[in-house]
C-alpha atoms as a PDB file:
ATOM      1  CA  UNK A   1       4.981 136.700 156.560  1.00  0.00           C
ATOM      2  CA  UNK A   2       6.619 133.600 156.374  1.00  0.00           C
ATOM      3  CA  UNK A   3       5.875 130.185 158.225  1.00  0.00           C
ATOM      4  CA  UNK A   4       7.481 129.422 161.836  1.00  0.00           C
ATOM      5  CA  UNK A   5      10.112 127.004 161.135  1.00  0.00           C
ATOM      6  CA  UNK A   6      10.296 124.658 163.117  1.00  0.00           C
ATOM      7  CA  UNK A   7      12.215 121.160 165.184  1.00  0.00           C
ATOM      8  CA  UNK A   8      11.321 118.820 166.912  1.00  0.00           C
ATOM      9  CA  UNK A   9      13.348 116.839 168.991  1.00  0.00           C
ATOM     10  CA  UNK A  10      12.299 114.300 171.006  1.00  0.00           C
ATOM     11  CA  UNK A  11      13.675 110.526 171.243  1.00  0.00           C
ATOM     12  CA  UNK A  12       9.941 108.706 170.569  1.00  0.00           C
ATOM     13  CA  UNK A  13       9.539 108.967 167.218  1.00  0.00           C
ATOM     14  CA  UNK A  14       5.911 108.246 167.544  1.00  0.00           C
ATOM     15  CA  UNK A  15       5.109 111.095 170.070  1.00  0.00           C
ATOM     16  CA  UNK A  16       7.982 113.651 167.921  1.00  0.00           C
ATOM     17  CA  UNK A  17       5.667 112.510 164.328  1.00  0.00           C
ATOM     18  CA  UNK A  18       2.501 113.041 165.956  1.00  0.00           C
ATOM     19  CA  UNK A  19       3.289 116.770 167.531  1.00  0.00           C
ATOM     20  CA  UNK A  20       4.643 117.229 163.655  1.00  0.00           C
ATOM     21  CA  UNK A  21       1.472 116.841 162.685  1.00  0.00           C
ATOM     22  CA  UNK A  22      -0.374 118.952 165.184  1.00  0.00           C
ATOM     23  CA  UNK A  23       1.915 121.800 163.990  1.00  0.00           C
ATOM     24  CA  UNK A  24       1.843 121.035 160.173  1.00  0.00           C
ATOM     25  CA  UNK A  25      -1.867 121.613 161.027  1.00  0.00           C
ATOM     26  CA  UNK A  26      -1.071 125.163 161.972  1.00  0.00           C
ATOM     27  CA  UNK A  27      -0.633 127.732 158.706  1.00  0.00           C
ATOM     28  CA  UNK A  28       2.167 129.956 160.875  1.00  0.00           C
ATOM     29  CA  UNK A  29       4.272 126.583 161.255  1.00  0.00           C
ATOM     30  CA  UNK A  30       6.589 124.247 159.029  1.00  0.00           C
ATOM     31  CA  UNK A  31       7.759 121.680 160.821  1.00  0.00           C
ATOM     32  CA  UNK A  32      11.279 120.063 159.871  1.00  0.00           C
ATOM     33  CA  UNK A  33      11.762 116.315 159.830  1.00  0.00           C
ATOM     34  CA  UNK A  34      11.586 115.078 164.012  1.00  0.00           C
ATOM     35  CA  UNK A  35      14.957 114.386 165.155  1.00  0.00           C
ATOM     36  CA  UNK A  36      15.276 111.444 167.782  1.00  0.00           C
ATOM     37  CA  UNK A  37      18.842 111.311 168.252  1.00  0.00           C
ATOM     38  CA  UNK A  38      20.613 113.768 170.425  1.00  0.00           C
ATOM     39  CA  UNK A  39      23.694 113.271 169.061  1.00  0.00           C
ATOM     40  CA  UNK A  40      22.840 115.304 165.810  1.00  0.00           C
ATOM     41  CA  UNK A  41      21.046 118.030 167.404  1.00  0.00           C
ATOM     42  CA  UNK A  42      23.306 120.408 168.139  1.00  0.00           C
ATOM     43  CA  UNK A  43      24.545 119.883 164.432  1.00  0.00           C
ATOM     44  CA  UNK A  44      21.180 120.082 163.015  1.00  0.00           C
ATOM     45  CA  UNK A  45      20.035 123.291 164.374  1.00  0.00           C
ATOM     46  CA  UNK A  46      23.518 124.915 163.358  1.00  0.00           C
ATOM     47  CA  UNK A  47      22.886 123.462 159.603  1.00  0.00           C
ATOM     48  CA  UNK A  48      19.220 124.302 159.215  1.00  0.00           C
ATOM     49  CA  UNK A  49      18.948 127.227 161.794  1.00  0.00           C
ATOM     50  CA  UNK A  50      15.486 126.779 162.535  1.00  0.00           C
ATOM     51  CA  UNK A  51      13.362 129.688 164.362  1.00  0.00           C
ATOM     52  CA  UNK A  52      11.974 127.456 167.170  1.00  0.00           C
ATOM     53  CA  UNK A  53      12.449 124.113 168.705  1.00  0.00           C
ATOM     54  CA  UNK A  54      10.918 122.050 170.910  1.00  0.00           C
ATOM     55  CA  UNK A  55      13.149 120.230 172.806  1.00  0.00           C
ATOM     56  CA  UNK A  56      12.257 116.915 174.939  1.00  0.00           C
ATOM     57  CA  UNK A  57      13.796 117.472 178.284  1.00  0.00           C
ATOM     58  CA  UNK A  58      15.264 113.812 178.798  1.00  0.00           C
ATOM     59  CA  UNK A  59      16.441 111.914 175.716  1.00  0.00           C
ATOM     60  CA  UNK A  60      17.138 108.421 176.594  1.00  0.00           C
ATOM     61  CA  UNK A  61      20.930 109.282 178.864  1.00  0.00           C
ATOM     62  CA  UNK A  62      21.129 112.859 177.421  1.00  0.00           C
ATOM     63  CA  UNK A  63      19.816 115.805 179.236  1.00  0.00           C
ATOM     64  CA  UNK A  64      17.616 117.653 176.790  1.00  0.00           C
ATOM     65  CA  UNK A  65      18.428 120.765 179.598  1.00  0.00           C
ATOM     66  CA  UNK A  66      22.096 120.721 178.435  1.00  0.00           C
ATOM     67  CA  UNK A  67      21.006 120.507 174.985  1.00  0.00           C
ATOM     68  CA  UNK A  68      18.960 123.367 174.994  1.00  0.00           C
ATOM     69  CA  UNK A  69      21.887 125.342 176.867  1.00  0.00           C
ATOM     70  CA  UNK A  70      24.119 124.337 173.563  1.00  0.00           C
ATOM     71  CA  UNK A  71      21.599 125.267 171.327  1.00  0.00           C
ATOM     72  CA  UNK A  72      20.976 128.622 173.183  1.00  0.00           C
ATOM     73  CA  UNK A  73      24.441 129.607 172.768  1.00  0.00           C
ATOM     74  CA  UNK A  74      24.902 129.124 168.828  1.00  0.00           C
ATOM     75  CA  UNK A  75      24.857 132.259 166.638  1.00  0.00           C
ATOM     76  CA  UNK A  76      21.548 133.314 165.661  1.00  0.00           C
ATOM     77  CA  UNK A  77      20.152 130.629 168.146  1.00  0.00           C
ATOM     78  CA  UNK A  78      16.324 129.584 167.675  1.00  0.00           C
ATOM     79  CA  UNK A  79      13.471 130.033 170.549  1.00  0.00           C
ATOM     80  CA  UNK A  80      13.722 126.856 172.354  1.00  0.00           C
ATOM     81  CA  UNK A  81      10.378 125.439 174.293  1.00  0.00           C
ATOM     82  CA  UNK A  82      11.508 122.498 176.835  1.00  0.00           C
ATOM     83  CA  UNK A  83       8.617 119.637 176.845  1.00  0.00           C
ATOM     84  CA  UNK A  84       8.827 117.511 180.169  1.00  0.00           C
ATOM     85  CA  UNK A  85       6.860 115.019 181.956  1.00  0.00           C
ATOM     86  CA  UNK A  86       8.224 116.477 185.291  1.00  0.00           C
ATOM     87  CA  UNK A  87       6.718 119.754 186.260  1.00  0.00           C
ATOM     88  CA  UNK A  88       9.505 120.013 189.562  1.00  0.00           C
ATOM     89  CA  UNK A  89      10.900 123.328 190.138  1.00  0.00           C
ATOM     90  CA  UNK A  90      14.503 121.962 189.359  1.00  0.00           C
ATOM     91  CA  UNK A  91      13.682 121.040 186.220  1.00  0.00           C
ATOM     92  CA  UNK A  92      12.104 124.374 185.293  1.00  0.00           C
ATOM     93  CA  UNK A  93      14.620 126.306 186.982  1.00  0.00           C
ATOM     94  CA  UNK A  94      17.403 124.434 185.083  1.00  0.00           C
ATOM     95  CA  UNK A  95      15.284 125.059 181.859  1.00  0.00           C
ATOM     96  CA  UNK A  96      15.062 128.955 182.067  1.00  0.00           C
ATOM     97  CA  UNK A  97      19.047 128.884 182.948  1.00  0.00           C
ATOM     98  CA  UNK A  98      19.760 127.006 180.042  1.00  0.00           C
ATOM     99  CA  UNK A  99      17.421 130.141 177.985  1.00  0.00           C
ATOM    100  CA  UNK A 100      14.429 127.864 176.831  1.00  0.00           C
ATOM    101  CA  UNK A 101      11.696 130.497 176.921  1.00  0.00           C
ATOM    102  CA  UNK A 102       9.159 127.852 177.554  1.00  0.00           C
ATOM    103  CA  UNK A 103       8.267 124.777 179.461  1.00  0.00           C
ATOM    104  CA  UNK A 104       5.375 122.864 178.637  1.00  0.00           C
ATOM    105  CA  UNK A 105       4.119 119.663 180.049  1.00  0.00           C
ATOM    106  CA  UNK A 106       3.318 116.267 177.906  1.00  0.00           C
ATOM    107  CA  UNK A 107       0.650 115.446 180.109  1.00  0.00           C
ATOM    108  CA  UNK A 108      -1.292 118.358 178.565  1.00  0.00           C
ATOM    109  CA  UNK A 109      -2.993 119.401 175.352  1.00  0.00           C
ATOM    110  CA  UNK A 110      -0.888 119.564 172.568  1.00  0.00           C
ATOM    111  CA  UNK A 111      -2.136 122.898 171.566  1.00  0.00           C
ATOM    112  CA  UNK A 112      -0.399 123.918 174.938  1.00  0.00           C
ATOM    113  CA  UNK A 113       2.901 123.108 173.006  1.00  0.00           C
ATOM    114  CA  UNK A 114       1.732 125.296 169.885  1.00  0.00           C
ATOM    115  CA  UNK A 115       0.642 128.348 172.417  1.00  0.00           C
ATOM    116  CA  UNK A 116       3.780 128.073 174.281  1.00  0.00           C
ATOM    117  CA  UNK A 117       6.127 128.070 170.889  1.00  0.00           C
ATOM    118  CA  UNK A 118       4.117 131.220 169.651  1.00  0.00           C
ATOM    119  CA  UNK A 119       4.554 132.956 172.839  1.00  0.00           C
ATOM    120  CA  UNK A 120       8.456 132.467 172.369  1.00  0.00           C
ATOM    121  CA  UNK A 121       8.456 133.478 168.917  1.00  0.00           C
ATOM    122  CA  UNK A 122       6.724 136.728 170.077  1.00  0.00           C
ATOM    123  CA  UNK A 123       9.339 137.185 172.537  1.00  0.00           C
ATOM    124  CA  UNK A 124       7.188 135.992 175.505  1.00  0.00           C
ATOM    125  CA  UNK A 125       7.655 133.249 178.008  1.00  0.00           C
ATOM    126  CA  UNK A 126       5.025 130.908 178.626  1.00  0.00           C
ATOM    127  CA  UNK A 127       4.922 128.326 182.013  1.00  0.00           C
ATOM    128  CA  UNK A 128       2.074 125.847 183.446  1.00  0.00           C
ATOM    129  CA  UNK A 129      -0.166 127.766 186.049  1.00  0.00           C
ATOM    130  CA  UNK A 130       1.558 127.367 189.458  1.00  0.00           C
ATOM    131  CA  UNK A 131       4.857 126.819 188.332  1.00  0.00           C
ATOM    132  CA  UNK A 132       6.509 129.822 188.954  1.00  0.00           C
ATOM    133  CA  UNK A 133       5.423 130.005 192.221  1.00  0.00           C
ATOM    134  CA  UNK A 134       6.722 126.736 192.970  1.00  0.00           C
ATOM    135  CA  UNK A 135      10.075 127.711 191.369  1.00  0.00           C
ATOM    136  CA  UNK A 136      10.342 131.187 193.158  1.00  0.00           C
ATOM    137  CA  UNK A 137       9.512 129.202 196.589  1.00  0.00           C
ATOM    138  CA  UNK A 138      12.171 126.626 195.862  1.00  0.00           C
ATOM    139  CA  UNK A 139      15.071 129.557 194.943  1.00  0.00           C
ATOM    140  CA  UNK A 140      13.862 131.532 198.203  1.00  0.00           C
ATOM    141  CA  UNK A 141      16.598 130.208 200.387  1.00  0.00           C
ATOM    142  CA  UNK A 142      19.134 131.746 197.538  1.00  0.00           C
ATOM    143  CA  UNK A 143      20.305 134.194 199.807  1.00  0.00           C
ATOM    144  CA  UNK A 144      18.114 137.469 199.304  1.00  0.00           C
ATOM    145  CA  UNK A 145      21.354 139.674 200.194  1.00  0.00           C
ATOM    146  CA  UNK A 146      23.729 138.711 196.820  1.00  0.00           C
ATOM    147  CA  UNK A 147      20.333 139.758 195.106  1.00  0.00           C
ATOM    148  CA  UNK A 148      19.940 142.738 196.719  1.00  0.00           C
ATOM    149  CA  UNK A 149      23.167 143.549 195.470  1.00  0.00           C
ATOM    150  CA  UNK A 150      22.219 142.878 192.183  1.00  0.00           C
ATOM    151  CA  UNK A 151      19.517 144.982 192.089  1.00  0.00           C
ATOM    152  CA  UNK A 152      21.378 148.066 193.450  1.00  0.00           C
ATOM    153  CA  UNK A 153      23.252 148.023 190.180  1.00  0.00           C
ATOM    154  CA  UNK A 154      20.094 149.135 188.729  1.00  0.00           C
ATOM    155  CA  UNK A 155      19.069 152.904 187.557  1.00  0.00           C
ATOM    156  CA  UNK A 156      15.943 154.078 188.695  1.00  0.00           C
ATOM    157  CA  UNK A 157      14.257 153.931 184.905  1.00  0.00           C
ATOM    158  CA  UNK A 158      16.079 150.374 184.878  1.00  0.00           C
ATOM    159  CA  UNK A 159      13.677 149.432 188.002  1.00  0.00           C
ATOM    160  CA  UNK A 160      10.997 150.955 186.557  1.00  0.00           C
ATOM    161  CA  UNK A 161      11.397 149.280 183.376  1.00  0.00           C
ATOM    162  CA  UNK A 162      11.682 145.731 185.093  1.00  0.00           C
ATOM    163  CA  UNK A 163       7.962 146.658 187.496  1.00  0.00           C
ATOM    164  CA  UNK A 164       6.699 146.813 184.405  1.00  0.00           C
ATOM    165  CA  UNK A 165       7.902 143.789 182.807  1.00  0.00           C
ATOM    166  CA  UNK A 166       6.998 141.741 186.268  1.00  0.00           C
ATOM    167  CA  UNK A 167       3.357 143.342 185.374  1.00  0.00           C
ATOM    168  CA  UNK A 168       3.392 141.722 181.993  1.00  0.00           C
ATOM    169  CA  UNK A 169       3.379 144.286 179.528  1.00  0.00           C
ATOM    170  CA  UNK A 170       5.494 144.341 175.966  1.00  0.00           C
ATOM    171  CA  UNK A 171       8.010 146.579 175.280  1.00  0.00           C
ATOM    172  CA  UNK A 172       6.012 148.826 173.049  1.00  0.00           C
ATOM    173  CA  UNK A 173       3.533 149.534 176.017  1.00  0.00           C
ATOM    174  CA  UNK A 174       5.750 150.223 178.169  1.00  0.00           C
ATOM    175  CA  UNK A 175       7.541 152.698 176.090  1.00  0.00           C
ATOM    176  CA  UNK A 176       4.300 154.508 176.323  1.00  0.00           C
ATOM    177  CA  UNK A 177       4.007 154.160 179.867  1.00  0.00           C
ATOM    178  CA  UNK A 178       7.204 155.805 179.897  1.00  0.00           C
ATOM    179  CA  UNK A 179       7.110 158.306 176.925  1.00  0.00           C
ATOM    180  CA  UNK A 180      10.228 156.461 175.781  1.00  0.00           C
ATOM    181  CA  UNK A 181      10.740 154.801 172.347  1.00  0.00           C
ATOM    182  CA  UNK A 182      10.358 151.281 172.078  1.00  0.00           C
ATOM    183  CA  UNK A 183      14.236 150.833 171.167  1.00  0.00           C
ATOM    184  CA  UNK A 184      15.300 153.200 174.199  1.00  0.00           C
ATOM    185  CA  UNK A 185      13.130 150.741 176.562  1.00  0.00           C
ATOM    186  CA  UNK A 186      14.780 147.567 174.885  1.00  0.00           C
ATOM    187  CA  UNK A 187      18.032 149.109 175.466  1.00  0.00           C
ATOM    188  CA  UNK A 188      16.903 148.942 179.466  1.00  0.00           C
ATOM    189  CA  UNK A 189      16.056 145.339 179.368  1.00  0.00           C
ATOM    190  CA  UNK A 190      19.314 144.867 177.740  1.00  0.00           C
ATOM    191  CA  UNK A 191      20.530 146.233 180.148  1.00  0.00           C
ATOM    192  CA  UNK A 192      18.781 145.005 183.320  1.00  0.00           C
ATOM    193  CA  UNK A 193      19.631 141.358 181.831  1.00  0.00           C
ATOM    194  CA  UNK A 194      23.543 142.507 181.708  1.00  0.00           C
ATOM    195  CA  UNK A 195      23.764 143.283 185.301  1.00  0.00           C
ATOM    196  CA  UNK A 196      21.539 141.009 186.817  1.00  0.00           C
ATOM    197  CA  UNK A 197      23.263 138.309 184.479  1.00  0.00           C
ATOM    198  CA  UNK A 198      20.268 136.410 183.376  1.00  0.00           C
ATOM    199  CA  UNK A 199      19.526 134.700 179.958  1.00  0.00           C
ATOM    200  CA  UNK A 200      16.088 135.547 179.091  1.00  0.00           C
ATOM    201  CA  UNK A 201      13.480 137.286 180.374  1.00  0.00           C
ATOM    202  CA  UNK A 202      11.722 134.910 181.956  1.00  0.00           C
ATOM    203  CA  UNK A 203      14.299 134.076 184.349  1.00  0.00           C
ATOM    204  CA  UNK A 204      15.177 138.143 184.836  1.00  0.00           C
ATOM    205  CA  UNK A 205      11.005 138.304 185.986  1.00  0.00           C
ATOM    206  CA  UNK A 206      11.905 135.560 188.147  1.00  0.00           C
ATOM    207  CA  UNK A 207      14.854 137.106 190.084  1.00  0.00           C
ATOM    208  CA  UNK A 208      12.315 140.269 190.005  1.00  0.00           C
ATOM    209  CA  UNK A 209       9.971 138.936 191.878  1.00  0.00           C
ATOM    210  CA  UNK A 210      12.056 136.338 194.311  1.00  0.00           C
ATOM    211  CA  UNK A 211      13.624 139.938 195.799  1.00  0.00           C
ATOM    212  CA  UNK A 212      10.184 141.429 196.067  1.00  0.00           C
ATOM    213  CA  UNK A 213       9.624 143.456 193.027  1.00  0.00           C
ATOM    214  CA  UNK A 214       5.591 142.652 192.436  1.00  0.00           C
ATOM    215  CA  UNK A 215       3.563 143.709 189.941  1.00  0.00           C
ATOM    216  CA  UNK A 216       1.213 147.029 189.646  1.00  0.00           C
ATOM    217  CA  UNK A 217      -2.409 146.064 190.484  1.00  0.00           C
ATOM    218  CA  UNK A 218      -3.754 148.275 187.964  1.00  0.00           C
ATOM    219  CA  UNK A 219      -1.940 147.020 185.229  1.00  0.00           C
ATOM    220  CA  UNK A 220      -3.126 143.415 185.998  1.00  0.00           C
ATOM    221  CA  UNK A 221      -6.931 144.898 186.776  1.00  0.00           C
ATOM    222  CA  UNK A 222      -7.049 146.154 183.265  1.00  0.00           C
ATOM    223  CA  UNK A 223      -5.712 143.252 181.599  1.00  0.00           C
ATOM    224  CA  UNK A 224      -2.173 144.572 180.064  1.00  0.00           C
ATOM    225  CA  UNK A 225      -1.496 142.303 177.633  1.00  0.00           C
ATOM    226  CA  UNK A 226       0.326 142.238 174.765  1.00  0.00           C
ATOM    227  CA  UNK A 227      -1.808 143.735 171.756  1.00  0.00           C
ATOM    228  CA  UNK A 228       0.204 142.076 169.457  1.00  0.00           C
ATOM    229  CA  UNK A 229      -0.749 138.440 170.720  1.00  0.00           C
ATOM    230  CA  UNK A 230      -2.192 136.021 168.171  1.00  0.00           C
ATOM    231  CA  UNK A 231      -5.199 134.129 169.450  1.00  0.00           C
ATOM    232  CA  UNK A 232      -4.951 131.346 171.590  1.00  0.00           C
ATOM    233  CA  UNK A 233      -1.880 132.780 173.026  1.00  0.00           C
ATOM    234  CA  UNK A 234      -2.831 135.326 175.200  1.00  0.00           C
ATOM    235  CA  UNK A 235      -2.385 134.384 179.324  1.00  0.00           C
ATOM    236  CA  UNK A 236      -2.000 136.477 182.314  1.00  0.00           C
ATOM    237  CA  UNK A 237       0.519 136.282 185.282  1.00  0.00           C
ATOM    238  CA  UNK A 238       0.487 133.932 187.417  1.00  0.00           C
ATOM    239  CA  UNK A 239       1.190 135.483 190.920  1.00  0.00           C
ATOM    240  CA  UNK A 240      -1.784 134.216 192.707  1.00  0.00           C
ATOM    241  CA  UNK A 241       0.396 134.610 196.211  1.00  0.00           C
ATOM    242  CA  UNK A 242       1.255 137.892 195.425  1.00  0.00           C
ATOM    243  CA  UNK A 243      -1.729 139.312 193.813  1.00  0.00           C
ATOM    244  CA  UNK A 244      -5.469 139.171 193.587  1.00  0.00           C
ATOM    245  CA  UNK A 245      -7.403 141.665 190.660  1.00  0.00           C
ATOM    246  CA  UNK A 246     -11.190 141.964 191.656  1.00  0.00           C
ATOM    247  CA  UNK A 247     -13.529 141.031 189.010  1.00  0.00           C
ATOM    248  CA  UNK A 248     -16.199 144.040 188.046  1.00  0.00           C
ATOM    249  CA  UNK A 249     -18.879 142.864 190.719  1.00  0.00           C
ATOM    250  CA  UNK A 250     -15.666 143.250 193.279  1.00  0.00           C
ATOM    251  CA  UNK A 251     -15.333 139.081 193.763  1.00  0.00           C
ATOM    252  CA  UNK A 252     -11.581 138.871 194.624  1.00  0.00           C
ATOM    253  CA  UNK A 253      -9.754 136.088 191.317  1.00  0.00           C
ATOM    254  CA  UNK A 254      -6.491 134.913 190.543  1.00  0.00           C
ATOM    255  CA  UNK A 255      -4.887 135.759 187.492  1.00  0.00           C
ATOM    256  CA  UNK A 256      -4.837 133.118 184.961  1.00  0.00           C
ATOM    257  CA  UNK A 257      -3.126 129.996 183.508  1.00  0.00           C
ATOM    258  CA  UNK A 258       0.222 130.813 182.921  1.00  0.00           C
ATOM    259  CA  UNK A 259       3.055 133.682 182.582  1.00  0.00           C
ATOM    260  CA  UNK A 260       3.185 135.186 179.511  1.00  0.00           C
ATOM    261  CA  UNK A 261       6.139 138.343 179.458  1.00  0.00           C
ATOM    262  CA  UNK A 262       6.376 139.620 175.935  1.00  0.00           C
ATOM    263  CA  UNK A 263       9.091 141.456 174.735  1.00  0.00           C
END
């Protein structure tokens, strides 16, 4: 299996050389030369088509937001993980509309960065602990009745499919959940994303659970997680409003870290 390729773009060289290094570390990874100017990006990633980047989410007067949203929407497009120093729901928010499948803070470890970007290229999202709760309590006022709506549009295997998702499992499990083949359940999330008209699936579990949809307690008791997740990757949901799994001695604990969804 070949190496992750991999860019880098972030406008201090320093910082962009020294997260090169953490990632030429890394045997799954070969990282491209750093790029620090935003006006070559978008060219870049057309010319070299690398499978992830890691985009900086302010570089110098450019938005690395509307970047990503550029990148996103170029054939073939790579995973993009946004790296911030602002952890505000805005910003997040903005970053899953613009289809970054990550959002990762500087102010952590770098291995964060390295989880997050292996999470993506699994299919999976991956977001600090606490943030989607702070983005799903910011988007609350978003009028619950257009989402409603939404939802109606939905078949009943559709809905099913997307509890499931909310509950963190990969495709492949849920097909056996379902007794469905794996391609017949990723034709339902292509579907669900179609009609509720989201980019990834991160933001598609967001909408999910901003109208309500929450996640089955026995899925998250037993720890469904992706088999398929290399280590150091795997994380839990975080839904610590919605949800609390009791440990074996019956001690109520919230679920962990961050959101991993894996499809």
């Amino acid at each position: 299996m070949r190496p992750v390729r991999l860019l880098i773009v972030d406008d201090h060289r320093v910082f962009a050389e020294g997260l090169e290094a953490v990632f030429r570390a890394e045997p799954d990874f070969e990282p491209l030369p750093a790029v620090t100017n935003p006006d070559q990006v978008v060219s870049i990633v057309a010319a070299q088509k690398p499978d992830a980047v890691v985009m900086d989410v302010q570089l110098g007067d450019v938005s690395g937001i509307d970047l990503t949203s550029q990148v996103t929407a170029l054939p073939h497009p790579p995973v993009v993980v946004v790296l911030t120093g602002f952890s505000d729901a805005a910003t997040a928010i903005g970053a899953v509309q613009a289809g970054a499948m990550g959002f990762v803070s500087k102010n952590g470890p770098a291995q964060h960065v390295v989880t997050a970007v292996r999470a993506a290229m699994l299919g999976g999202t991956w977001f600090p602990s606490g943030l989607l709760t702070v983005m799903l309590a910011a988007s609350e006022s978003d009028a619950s009745e257009p989402l409603g709506q939404l939802f109606a549009e939905l078949t009943d295997k559709e809905r099913e499919v997307l509890r499931l998702m909310v509950s963190g499992l990969d495709r492949r499990t849920i097909a056996s959940r379902l007794h469905r083949s794996p391609d017949t359940v990723k034709t339902h999330i292509r579907n669900i994303a179609a009609k509720l008209g989201t980019r990834s699936t991160a933001e598609a579990v967001a909408m999910a659970l901003n109208a309500g949809v929450r996640p089955e307690l026995t899925v998250l008791a037993s720890g469904g997680r992706p088999p398929q997740t290399p280590p150091g990757t795997a994380a839990r949901a975080d839904l610590r409003p919605a949800v609390a799994v009791a440990r074996p001695h019956g001690r109520p604990t919230n679920c962990a870290r961050s959101i991993t969804i894996p499809y």
